[in-house]
C-alpha atoms as a PDB file:
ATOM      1  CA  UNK A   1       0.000   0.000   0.000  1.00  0.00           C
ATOM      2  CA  UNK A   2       1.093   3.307  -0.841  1.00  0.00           C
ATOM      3  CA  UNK A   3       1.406   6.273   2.221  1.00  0.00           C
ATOM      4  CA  UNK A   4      -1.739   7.675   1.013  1.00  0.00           C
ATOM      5  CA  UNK A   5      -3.754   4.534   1.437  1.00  0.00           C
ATOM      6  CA  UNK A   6      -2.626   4.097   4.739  1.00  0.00           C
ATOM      7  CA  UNK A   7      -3.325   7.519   5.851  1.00  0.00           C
ATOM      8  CA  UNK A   8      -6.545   7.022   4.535  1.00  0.00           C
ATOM      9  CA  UNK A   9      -7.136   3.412   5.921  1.00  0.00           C
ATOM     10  CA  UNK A  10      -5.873   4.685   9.412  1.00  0.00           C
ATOM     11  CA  UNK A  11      -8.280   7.310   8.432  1.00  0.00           C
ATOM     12  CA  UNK A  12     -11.513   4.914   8.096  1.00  0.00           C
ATOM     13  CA  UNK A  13     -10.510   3.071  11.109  1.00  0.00           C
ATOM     14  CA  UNK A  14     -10.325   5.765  13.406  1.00  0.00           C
ATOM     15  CA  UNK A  15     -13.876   7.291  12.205  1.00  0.00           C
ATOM     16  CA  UNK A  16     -15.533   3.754  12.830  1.00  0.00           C
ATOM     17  CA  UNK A  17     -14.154   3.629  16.281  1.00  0.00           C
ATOM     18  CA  UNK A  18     -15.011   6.660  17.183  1.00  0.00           C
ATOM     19  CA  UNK A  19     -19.002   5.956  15.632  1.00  0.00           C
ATOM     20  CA  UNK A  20     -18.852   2.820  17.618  1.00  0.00           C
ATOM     21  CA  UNK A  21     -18.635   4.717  20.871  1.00  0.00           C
ATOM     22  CA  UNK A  22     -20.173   7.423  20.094  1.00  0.00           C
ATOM     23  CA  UNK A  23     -23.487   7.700  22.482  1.00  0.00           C
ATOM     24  CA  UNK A  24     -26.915   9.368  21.551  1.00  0.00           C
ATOM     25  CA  UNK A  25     -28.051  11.661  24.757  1.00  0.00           C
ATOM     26  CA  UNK A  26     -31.577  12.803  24.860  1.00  0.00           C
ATOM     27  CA  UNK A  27     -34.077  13.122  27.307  1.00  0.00           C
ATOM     28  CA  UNK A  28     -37.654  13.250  28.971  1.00  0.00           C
ATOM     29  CA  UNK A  29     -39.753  13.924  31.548  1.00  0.00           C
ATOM     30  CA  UNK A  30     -38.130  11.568  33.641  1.00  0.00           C
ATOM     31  CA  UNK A  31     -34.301  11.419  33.133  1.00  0.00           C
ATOM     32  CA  UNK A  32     -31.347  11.862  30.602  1.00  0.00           C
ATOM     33  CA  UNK A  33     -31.911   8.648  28.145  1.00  0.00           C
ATOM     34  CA  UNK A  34     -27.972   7.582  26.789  1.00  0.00           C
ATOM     35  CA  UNK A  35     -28.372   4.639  24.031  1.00  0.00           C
ATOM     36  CA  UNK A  36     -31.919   4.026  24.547  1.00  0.00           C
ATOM     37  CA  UNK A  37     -31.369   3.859  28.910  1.00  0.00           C
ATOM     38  CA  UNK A  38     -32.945   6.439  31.320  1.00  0.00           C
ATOM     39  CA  UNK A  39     -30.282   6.910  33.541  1.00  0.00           C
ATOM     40  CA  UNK A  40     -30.203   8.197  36.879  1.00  0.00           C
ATOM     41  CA  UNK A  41     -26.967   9.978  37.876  1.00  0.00           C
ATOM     42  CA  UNK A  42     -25.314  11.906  40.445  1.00  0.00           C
ATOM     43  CA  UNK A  43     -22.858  14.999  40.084  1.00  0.00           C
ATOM     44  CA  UNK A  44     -20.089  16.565  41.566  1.00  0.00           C
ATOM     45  CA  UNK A  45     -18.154  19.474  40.740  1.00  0.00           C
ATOM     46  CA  UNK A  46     -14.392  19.767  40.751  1.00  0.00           C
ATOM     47  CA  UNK A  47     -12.919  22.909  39.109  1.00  0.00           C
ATOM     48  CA  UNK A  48     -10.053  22.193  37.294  1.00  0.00           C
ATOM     49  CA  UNK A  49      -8.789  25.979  38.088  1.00  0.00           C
ATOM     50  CA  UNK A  50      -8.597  25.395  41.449  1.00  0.00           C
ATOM     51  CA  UNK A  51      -6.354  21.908  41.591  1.00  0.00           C
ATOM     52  CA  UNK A  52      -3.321  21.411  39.760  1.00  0.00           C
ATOM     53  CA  UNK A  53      -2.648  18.432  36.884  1.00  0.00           C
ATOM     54  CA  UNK A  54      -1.180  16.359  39.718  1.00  0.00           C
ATOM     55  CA  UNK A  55      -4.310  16.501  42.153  1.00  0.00           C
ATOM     56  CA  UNK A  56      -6.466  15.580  38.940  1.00  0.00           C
ATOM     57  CA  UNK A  57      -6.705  11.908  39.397  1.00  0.00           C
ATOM     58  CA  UNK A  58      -6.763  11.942  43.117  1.00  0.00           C
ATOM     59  CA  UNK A  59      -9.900  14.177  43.125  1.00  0.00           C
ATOM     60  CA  UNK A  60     -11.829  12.433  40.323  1.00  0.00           C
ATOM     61  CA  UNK A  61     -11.032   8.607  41.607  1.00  0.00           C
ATOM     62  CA  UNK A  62     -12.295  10.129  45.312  1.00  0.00           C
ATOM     63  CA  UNK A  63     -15.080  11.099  43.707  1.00  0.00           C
ATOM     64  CA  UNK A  64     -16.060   8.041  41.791  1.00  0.00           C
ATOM     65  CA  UNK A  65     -15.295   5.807  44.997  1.00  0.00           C
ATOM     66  CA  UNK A  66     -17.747   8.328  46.684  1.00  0.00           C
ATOM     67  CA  UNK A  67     -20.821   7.184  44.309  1.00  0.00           C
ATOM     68  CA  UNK A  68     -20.353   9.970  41.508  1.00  0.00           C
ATOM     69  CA  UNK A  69     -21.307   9.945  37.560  1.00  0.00           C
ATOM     70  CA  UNK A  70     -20.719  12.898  36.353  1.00  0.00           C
ATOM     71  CA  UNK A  71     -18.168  15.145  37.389  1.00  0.00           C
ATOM     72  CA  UNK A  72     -19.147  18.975  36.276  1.00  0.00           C
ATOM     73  CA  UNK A  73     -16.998  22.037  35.839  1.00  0.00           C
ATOM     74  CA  UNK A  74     -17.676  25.789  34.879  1.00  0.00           C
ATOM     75  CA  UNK A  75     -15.356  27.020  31.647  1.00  0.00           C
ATOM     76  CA  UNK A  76     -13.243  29.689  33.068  1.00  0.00           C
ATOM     77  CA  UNK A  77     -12.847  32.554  30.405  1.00  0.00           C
ATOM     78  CA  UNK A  78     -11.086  35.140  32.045  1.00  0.00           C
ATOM     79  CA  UNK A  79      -7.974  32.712  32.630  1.00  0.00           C
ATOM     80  CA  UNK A  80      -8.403  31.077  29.418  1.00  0.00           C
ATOM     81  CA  UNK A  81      -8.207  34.779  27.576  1.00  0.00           C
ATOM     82  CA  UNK A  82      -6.969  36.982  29.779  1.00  0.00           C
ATOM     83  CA  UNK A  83      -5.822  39.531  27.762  1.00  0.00           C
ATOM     84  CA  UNK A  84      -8.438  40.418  24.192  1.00  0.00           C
ATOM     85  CA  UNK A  85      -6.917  37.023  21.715  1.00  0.00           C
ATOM     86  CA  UNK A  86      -4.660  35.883  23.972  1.00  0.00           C
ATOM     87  CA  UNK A  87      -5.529  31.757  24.778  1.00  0.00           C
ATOM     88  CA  UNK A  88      -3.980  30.115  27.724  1.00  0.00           C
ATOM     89  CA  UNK A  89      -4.482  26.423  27.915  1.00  0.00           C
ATOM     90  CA  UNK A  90      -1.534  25.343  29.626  1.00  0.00           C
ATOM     91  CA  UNK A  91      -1.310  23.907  33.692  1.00  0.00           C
ATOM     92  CA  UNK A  92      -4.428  24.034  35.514  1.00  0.00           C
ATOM     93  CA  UNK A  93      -5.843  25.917  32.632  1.00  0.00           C
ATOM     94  CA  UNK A  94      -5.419  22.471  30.596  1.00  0.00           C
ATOM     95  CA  UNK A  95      -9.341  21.849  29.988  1.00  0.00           C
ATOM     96  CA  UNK A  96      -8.727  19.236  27.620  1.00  0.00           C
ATOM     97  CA  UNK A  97      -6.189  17.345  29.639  1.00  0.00           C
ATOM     98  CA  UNK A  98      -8.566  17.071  32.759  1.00  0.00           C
ATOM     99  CA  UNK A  99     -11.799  16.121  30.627  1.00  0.00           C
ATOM    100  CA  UNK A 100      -9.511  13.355  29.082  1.00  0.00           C
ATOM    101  CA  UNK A 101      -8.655  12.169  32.841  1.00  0.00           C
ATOM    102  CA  UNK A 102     -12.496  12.034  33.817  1.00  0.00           C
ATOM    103  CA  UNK A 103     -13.122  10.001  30.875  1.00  0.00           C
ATOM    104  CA  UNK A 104     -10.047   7.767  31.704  1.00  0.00           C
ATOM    105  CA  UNK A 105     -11.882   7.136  35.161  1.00  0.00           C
ATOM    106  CA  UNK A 106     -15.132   6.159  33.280  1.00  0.00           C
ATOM    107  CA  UNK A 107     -17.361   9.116  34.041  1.00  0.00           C
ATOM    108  CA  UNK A 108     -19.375  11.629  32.206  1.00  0.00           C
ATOM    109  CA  UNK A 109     -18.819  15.252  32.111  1.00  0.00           C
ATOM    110  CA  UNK A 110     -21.268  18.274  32.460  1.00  0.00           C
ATOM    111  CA  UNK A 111     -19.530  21.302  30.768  1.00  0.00           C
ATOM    112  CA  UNK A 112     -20.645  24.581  31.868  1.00  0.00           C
ATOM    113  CA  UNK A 113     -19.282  26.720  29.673  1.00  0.00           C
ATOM    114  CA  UNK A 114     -21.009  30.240  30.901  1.00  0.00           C
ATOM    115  CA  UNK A 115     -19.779  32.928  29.860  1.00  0.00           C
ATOM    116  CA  UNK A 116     -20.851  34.319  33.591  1.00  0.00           C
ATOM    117  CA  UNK A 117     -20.085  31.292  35.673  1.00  0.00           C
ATOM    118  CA  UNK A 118     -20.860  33.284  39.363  1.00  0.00           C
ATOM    119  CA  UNK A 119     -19.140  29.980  41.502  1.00  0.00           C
ATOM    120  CA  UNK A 120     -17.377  32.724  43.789  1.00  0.00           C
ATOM    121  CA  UNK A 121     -15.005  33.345  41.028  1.00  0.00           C
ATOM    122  CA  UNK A 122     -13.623  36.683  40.317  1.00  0.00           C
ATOM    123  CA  UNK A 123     -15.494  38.792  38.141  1.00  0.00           C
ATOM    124  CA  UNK A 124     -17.858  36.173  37.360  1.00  0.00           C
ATOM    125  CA  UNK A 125     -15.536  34.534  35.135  1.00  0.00           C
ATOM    126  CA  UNK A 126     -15.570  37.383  32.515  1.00  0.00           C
ATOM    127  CA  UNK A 127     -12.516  38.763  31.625  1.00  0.00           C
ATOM    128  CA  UNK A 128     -11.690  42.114  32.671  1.00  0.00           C
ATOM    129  CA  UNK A 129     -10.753  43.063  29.581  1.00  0.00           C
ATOM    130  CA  UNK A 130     -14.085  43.425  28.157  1.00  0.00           C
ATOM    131  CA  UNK A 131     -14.698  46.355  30.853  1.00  0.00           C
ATOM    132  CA  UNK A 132     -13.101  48.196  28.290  1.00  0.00           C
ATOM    133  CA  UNK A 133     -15.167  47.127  24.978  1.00  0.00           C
ATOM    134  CA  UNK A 134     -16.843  50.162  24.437  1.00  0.00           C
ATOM    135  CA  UNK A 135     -20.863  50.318  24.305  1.00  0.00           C
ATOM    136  CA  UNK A 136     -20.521  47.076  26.120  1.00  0.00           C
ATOM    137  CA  UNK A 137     -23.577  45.812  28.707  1.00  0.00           C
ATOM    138  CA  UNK A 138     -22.925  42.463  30.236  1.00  0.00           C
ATOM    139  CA  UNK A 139     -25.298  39.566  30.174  1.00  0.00           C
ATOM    140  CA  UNK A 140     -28.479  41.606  27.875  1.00  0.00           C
ATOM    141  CA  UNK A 141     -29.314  42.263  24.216  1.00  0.00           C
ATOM    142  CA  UNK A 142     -26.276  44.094  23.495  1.00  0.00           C
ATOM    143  CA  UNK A 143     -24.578  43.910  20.293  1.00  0.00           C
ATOM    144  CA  UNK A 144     -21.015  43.861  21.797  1.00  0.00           C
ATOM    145  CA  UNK A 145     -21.499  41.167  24.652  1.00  0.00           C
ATOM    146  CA  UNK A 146     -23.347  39.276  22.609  1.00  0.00           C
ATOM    147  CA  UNK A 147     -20.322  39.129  19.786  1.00  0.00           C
ATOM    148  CA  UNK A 148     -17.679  38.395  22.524  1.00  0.00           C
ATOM    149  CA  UNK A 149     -19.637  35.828  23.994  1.00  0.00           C
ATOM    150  CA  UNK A 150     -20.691  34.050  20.659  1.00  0.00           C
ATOM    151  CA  UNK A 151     -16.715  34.211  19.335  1.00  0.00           C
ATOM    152  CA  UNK A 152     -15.653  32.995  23.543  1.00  0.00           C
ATOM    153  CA  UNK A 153     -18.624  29.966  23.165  1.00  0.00           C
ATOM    154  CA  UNK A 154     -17.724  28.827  19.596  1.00  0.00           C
ATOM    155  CA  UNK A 155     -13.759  28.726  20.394  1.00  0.00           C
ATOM    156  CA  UNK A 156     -14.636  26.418  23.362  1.00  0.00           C
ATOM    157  CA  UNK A 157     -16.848  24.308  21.525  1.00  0.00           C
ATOM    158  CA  UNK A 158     -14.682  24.217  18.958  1.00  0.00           C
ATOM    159  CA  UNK A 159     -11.659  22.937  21.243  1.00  0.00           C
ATOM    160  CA  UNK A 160     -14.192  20.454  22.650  1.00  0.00           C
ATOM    161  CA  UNK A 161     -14.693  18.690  19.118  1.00  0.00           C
ATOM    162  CA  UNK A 162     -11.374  18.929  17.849  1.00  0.00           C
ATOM    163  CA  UNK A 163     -10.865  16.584  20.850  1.00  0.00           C
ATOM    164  CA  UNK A 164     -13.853  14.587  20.123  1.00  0.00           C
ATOM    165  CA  UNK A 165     -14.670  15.076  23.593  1.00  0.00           C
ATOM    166  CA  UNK A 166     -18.569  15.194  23.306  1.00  0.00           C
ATOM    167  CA  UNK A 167     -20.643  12.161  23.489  1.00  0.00           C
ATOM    168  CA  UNK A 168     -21.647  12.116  20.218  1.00  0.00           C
ATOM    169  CA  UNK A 169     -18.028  11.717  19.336  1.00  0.00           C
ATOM    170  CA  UNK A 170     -17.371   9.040  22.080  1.00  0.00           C
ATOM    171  CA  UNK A 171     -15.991  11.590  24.729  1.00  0.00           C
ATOM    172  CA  UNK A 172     -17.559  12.192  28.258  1.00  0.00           C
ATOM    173  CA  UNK A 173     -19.301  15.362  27.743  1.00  0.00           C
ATOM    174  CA  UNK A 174     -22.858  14.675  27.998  1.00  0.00           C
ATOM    175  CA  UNK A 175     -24.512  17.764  28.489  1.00  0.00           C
ATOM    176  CA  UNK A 176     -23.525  21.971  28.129  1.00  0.00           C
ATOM    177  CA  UNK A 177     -25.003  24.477  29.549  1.00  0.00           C
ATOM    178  CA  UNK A 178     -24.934  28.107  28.525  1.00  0.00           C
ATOM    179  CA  UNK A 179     -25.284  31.132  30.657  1.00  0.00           C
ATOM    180  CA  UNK A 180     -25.816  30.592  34.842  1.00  0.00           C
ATOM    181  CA  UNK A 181     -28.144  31.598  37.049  1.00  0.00           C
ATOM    182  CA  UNK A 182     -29.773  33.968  34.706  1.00  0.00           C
ATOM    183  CA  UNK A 183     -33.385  33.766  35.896  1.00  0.00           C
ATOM    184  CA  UNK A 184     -32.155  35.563  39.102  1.00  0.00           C
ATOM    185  CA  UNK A 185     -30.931  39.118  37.032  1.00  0.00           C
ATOM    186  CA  UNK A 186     -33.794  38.710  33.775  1.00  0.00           C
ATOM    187  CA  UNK A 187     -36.371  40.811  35.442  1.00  0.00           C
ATOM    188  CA  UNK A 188     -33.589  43.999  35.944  1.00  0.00           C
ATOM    189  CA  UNK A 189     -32.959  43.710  32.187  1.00  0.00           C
ATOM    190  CA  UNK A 190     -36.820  43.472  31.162  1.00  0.00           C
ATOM    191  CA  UNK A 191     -37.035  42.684  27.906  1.00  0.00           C
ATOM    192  CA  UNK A 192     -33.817  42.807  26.868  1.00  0.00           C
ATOM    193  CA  UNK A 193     -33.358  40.212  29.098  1.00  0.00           C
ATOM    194  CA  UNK A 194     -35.850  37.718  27.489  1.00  0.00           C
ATOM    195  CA  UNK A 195     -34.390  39.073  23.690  1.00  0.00           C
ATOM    196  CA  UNK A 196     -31.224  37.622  25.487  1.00  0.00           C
ATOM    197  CA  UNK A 197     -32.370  34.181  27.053  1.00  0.00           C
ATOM    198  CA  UNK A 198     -33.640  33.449  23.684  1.00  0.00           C
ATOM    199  CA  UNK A 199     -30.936  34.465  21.987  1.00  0.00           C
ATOM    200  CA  UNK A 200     -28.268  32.561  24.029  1.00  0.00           C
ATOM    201  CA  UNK A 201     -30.655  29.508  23.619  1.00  0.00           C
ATOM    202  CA  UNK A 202     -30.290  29.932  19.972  1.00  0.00           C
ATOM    203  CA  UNK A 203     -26.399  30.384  20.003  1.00  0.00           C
ATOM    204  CA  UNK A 204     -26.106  26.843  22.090  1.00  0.00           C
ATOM    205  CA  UNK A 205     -28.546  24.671  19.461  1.00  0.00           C
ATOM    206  CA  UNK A 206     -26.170  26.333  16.189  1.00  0.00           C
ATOM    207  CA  UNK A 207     -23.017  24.798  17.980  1.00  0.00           C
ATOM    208  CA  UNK A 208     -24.458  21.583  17.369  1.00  0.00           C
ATOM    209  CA  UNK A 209     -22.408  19.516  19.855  1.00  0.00           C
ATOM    210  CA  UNK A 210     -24.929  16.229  19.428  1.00  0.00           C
ATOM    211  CA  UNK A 211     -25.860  16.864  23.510  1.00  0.00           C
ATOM    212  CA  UNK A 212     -28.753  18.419  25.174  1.00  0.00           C
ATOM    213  CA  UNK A 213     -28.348  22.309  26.551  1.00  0.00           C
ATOM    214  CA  UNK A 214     -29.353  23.343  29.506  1.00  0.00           C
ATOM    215  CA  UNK A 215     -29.832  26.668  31.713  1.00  0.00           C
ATOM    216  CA  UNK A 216     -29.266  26.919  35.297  1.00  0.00           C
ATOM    217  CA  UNK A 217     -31.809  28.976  37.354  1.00  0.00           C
ATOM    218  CA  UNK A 218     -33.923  29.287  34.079  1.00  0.00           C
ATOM    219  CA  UNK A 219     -36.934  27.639  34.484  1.00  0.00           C
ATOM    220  CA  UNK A 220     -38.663  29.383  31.025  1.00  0.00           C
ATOM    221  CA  UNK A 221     -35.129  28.204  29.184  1.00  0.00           C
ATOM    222  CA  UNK A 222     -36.583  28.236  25.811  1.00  0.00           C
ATOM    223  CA  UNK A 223     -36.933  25.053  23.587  1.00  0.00           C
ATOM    224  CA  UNK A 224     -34.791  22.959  23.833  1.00  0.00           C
ATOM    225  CA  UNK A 225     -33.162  23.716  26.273  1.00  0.00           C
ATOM    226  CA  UNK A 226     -33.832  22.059  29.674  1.00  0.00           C
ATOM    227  CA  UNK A 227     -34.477  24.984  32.351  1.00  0.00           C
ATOM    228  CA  UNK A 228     -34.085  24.338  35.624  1.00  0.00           C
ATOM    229  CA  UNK A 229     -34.453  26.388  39.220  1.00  0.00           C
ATOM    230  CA  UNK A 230     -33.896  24.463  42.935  1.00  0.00           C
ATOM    231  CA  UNK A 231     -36.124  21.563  42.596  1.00  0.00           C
ATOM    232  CA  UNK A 232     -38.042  21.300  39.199  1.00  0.00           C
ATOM    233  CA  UNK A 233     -39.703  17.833  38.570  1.00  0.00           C
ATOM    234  CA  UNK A 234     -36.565  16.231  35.877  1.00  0.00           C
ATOM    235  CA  UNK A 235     -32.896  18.234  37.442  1.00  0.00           C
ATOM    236  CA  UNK A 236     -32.992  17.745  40.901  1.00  0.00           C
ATOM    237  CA  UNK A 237     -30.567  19.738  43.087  1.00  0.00           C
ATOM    238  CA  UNK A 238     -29.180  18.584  46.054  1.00  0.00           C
ATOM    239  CA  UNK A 239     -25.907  19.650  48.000  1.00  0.00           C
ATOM    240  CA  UNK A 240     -23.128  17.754  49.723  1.00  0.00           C
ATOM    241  CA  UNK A 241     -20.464  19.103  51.782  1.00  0.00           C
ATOM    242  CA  UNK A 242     -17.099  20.454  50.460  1.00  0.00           C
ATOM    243  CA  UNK A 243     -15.187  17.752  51.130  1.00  0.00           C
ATOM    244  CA  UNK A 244     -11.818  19.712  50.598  1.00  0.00           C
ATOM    245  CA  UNK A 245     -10.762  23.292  49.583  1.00  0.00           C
ATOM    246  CA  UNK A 246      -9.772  22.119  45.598  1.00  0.00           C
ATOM    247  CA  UNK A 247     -13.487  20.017  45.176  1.00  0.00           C
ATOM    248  CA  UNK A 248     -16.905  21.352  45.117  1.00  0.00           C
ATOM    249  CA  UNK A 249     -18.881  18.410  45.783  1.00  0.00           C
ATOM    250  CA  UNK A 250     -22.070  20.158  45.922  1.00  0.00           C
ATOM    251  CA  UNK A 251     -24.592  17.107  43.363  1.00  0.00           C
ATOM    252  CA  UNK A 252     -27.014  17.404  40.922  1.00  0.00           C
ATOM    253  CA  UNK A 253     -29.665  14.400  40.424  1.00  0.00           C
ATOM    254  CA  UNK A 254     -29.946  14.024  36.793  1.00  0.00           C
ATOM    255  CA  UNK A 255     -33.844  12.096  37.300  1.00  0.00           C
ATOM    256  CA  UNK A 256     -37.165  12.474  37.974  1.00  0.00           C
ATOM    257  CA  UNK A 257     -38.282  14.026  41.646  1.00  0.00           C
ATOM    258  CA  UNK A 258     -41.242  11.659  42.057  1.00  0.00           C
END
């Protein structure tokens, strides 16, 4: 065979088994469904921003051992671009390497890739930078945010399938959620803030990433997007204790409350 054909047979091999794995995530009134199964499963967060590399696998096997599915993490823009086009991967900033070790200890992920995050993180998460973007109104219909945010969210979800890291590819992530905690701020923004909601929703379904969306706090998320505030009868909340000062184990019950 000729180095063309085995590129290209390498090629065919590594596009069925990544099909083979691949899983289909959808959902209902009672759970997430993966391949056809309503599953019920429990989540911790662990921030990868707030371990190092090393304390990775520690944190994610204790979790696991502790009765865990899915681990979840916010997307931290304002170290991933803090400075206007400057990226920063590397360390704890390594996204792709910690996603990579959840998967290695068999469990799903729940990307939350903001752009506000809140978690007691400086700034929210957004850069500082875009203090300075002139016109600029965070979180509402505003022409500015809205193109930083779009350009931020596609070069994440970008990164994520150039990994084949979603589980339509055969990676971990199984769900994404956009925005946080927006149903708490809407009313201050009026109708800008619905114009918003709706248009956030729209941004998440174009990025196609072959896993449900949801919104956090956002019980009128619009379709489809799964909306959720406290206690809603398919995304239970429930809280743990912090275990340590690196892992956030407060849970989420992917399932139905009754």
């Amino acid at each position: 065979m000729t180095t063309f054909q085995y590129s290209l047979a390498f090629f065919v091999l590594m596009a069925v088994i990544v099909a083979r794995d691949a899983a289909n995530v959808t959902y209902d009134g009672r759970s997430l469904i993966i391949d056809g199964q309503h599953k019920i499963l429990f989540s911790g967060s662990i921030h990868y921003t707030r371990s190092t590399p090393q304390m990775w696998p520690s944190l994610i096997a204790k979790a696991k051992s502790g009765g865990i599915d899915v681990i979840d993490t916010y997307v931290f823009w304002n170290i991933h671009e803090p400075q206007q086009g400057q990226f920063d991967f590397s360390g704890r900033r390594d996204i792709v390497k910690f996603i990579k070790e959840v998967k290695a200890h068999g469990l799903y992920v729940c990307l939350r890739i903001g752009p506000f995050i809140q978690g007691e993180w400086s700034y929210g998460g957004l850069p500082f930078w875009l203090h300075n973007v002139q016109g600029i109104v965070f979180r509402t219909d505003n022409e500015p945010f809205k193109y930083h945010m779009k350009r931020y969210a596609q070069m994440i979800v970008k990164l994520m399938k150039s990994e084949n890291l979603y589980a339509s590819q055969g990676g971990p992530i199984i769900l994404s959620q956009i925005e946080n905690e927006y149903g708490m701020v809407a009313r201050a923004f009026r109708q800008d803030g619905k114009s918003y909601v709706k248009w956030a929703a729209k941004l998440a379904v174009e990025l196609d990433t072959g896993v449900p969306w949801v919104m956090c706090k956002q019980d009128d998320a619009p379709d489809p997007l799964v909306g959720f505030y406290v206690c809603p009868a398919m995304w239970l909340i429930c809280h743990f204790p912090l275990l340590n000062p690196f892992f956030e184990f407060s849970s989420c019950f992917y399932g139905a409350s009754g």
